[in-house]
Protein backbone atom coordinates (compact mmCIF):
# COMPACT_ATOMS: atom_id res chain seq x y z
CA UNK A 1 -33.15 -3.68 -3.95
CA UNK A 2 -29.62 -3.16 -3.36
CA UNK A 3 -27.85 0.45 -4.12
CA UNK A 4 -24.88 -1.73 -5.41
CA UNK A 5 -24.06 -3.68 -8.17
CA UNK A 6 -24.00 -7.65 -7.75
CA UNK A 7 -20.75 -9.53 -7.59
CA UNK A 8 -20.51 -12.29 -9.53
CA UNK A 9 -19.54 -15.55 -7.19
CA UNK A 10 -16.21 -15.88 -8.49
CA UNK A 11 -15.64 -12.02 -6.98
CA UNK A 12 -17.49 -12.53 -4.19
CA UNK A 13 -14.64 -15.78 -3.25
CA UNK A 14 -11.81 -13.37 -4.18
CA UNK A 15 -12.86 -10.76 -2.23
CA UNK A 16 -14.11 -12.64 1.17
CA UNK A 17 -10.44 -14.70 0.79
CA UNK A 18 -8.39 -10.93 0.75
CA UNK A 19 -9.90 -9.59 4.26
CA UNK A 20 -6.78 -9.92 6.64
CA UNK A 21 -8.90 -8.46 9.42
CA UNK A 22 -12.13 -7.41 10.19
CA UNK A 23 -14.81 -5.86 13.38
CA UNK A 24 -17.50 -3.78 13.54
CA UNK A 25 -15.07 -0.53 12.99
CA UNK A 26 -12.53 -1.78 10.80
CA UNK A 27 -11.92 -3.31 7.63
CA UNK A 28 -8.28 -4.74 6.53
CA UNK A 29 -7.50 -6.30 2.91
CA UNK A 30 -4.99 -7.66 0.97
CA UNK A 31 -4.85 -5.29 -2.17
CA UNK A 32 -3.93 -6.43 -5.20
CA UNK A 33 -1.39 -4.71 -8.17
CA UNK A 34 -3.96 -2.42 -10.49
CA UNK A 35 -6.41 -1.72 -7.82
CA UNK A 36 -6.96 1.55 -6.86
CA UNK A 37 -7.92 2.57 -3.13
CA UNK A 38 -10.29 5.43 -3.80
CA UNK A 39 -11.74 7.37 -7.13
CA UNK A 40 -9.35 8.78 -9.65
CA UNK A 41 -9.63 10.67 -12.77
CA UNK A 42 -9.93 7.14 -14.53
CA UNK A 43 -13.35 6.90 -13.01
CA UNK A 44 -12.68 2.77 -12.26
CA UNK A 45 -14.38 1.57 -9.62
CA UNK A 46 -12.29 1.71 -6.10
CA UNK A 47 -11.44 -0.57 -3.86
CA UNK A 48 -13.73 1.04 -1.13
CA UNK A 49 -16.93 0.89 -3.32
CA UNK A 50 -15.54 -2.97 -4.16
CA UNK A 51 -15.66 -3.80 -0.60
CA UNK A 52 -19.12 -1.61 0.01
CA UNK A 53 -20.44 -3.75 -2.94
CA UNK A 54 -19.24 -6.88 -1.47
CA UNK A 55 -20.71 -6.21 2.38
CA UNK A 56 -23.94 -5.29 0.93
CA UNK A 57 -24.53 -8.59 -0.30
CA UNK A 58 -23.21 -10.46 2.18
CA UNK A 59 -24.63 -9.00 4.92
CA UNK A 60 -28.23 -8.43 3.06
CA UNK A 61 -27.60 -4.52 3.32
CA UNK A 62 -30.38 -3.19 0.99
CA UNK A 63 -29.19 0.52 2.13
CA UNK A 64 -25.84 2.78 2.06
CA UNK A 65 -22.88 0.61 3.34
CA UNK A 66 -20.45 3.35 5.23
CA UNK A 67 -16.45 2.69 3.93
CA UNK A 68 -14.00 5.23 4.71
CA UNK A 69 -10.16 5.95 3.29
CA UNK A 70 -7.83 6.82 5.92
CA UNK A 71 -4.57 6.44 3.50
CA UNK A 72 -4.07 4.96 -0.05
CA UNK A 73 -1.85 2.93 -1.42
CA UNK A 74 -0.33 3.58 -5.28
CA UNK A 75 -2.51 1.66 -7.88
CA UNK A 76 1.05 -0.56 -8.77
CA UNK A 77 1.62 -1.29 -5.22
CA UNK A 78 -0.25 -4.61 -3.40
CA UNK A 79 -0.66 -5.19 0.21
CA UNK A 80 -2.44 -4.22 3.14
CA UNK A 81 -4.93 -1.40 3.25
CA UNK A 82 -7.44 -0.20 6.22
CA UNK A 83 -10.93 0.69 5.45
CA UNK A 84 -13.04 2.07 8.08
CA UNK A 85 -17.05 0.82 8.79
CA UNK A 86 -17.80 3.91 10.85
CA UNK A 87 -16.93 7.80 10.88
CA UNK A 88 -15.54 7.14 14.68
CA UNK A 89 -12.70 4.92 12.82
CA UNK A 90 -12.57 6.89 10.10
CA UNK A 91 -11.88 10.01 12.04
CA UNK A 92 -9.36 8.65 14.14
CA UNK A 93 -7.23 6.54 11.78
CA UNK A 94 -6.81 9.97 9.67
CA UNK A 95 -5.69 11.30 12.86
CA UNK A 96 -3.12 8.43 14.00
CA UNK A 97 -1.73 8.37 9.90
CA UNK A 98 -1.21 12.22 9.99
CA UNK A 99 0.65 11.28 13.57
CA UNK A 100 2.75 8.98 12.26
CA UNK A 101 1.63 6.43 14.70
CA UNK A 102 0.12 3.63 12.15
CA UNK A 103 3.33 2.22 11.37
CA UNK A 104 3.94 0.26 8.02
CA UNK A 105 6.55 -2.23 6.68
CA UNK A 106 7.25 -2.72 2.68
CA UNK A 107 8.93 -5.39 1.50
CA UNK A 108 10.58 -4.46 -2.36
CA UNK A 109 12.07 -6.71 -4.85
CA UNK A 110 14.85 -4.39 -6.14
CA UNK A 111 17.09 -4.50 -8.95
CA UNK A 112 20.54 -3.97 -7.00
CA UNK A 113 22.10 -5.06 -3.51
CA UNK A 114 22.47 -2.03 -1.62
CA UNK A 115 25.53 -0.90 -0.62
CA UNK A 116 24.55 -0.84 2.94
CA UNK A 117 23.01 -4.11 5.25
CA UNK A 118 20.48 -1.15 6.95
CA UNK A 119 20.71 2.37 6.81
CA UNK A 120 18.32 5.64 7.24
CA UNK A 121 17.57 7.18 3.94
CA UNK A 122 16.75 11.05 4.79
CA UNK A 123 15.68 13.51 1.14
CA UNK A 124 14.00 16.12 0.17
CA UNK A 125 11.74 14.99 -2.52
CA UNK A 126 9.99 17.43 -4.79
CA UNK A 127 6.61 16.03 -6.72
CA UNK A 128 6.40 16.54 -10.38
CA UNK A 129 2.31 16.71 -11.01
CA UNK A 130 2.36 16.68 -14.74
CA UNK A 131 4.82 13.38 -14.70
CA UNK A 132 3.41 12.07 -11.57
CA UNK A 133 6.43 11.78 -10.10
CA UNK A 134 9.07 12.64 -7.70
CA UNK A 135 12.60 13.43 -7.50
CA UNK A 136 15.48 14.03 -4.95
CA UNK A 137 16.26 17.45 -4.91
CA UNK A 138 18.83 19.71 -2.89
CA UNK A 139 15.88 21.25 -1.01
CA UNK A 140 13.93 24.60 -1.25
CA UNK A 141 10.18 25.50 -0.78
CA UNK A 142 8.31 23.00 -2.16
CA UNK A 143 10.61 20.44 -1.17
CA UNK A 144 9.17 17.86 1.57
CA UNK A 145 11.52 16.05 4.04
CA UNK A 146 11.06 12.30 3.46
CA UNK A 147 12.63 9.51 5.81
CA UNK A 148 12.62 5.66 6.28
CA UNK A 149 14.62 2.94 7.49
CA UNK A 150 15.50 0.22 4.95
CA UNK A 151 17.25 -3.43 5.97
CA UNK A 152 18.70 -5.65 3.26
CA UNK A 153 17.18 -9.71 3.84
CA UNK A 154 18.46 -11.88 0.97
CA UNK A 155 19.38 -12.49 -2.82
CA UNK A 156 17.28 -14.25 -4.94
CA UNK A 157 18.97 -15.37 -8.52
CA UNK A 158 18.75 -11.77 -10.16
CA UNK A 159 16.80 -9.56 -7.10
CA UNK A 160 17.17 -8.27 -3.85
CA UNK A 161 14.49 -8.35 -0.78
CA UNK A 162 14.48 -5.08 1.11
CA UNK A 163 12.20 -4.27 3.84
CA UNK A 164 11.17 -0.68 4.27
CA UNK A 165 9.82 1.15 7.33
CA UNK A 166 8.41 4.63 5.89
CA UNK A 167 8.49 7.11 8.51
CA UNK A 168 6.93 9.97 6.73
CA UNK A 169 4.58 9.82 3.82
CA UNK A 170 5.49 11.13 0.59
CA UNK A 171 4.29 10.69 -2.69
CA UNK A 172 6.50 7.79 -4.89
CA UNK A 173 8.66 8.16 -1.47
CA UNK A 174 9.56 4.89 -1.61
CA UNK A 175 10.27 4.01 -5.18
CA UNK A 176 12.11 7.39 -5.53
CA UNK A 177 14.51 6.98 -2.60
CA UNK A 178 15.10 3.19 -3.02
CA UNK A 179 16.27 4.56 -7.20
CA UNK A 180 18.14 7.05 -5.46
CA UNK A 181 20.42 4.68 -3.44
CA UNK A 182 20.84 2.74 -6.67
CA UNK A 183 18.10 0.08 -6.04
CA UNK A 184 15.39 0.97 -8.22
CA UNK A 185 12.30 -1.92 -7.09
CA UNK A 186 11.54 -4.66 -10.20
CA UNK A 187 9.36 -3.60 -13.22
CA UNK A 188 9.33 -0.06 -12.00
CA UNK A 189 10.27 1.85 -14.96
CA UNK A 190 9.41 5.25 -13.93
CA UNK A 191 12.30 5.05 -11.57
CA UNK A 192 14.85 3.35 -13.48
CA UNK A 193 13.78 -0.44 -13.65
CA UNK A 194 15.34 -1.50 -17.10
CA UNK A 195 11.96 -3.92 -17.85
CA UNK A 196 8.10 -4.16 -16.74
CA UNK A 197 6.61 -7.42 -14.76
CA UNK A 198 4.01 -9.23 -16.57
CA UNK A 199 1.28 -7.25 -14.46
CA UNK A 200 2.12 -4.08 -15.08
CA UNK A 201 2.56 -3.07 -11.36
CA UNK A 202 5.80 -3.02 -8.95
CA UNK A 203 7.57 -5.53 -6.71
CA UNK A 204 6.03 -2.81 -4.12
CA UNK A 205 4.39 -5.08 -1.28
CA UNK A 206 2.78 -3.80 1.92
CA UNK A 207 3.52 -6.48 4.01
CA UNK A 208 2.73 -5.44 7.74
CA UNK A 209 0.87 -2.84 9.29
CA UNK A 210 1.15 -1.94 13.06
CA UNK A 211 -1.55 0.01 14.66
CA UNK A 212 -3.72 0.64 18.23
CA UNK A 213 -7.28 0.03 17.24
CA UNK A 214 -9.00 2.75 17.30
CA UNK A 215 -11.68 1.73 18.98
CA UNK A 216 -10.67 -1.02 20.96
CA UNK A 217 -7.53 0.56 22.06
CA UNK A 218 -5.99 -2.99 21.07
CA UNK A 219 -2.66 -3.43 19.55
CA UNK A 220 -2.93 -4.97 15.93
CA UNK A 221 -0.03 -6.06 13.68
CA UNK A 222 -1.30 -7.52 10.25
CA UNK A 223 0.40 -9.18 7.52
CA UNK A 224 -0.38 -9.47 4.00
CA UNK A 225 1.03 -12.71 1.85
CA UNK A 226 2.67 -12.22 -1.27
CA UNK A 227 1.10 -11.40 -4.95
CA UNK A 228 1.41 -14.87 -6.32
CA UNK A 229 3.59 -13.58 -8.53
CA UNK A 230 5.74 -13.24 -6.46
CA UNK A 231 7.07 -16.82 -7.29
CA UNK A 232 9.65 -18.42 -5.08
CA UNK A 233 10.01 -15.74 -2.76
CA UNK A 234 10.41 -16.38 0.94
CA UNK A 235 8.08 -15.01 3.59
CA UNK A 236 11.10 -14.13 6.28
């Protein structure tokens, strides 16, 4: 008998038609808004013991199913995430995130134009813990140097498509330097969107993920479509 729960066939579907990538070592989905990628205080299952759940029965694994977290992506934010099948991945992911050398690309859906076709945002952000949040502060101890590259794509009737390359990784870094320049991303309210989305979550997408395999030694770049709530928005 199986140490995890069963998924119902409708989950099963959902969750074989999110896997962007997979091998023996790695695992990459498309995560969706509301997920979360490991356990939390809210003690809802994760998207790691969703995915261990779902490989048991597919694969007729009545035993332990291994799943590792080398990063995590906010619960409001979809797109791609990389789960590791062995500790070898695992412990050399963690390694190439803390690096740097796992590069990712964001695509937001933000409230304002910005001022500037591309630019490099560079801020000291300091983390509120009882808000969960972060802010852009002058500098000073516990402030953390947080970087990325942003380029401006195209209008929609009311929005604006940004893509983001994060070159560090700080917490909200994102949403709290795109609000900083003025573009605060659609239904995020916590940094100045003036109204939610339907879903709850943010127009926050991971949309590409660059990495050498850790294993394999194998360049990978994967992409991850749109929430389809996303409606009418172009994949350029």
């Amino acid at each position: 008998m199986s140490v995890y729960r069963s998924l119902s066939p409708a989950e099963f579907s959902d969750l074989s038609s999110r896997i962007l990538y997979e091998d023996n070592h790695l695992l990459i989905v498309n995560k969706r808004v509301g997920e979360i990628t490991q356990g939390d205080k809210t003690g809802d299952e994760c998207l790691a013991e969703t995915y261990k759940a779902f490989i048991a029965q597919r694969d007729q694994k009545p035993g332990q199913v291994f799943m590792g977290i080398p990063h995590r992506l906010d619960r409001p934010v979809s797109g791609c995430v990389i789960l590791a099948k062995t500790s070898k991945a695992l412990e050399r992911l963690s390694a190439m995130f803390r690096e740097g050398s796992v590069h990712k690309r964001y695509r937001a859906l933000c409230c304002a134009r910005p001022k500037e076709e591309e630019a490099l945002l560079e801020d000291y952000l300091s983390r509120n813990e009882k808000q969960n949040k972060s802010y852009v502060v002058r500098g000073g101890e516990k402030a953390k140097l947080a970087r990325l590259k942003y380029r401006y794509l195209y209008s929609t009737e009311r929005y604006h498509m940004i893509e983001v390359e994060l070159l560090t990784g700080r917490h909200h870094q994102i949403r709290c330097q795109l609000s900083h320049a003025g573009c605060p991303i659609k239904g995020d309210l916590k940094y100045g969107a003036p109204r939610s989305n339907p879903d709850g979550g943010i127009s926050l997408h991971a949309y590409s993920i660059t990495l050498l395999h850790p294993v394999k030694k194998e360049e990978l770049t994967i992409t991850a479509p749109f929430p389809s709530s996303w409606k009418g928005i172009q994949e350029k």
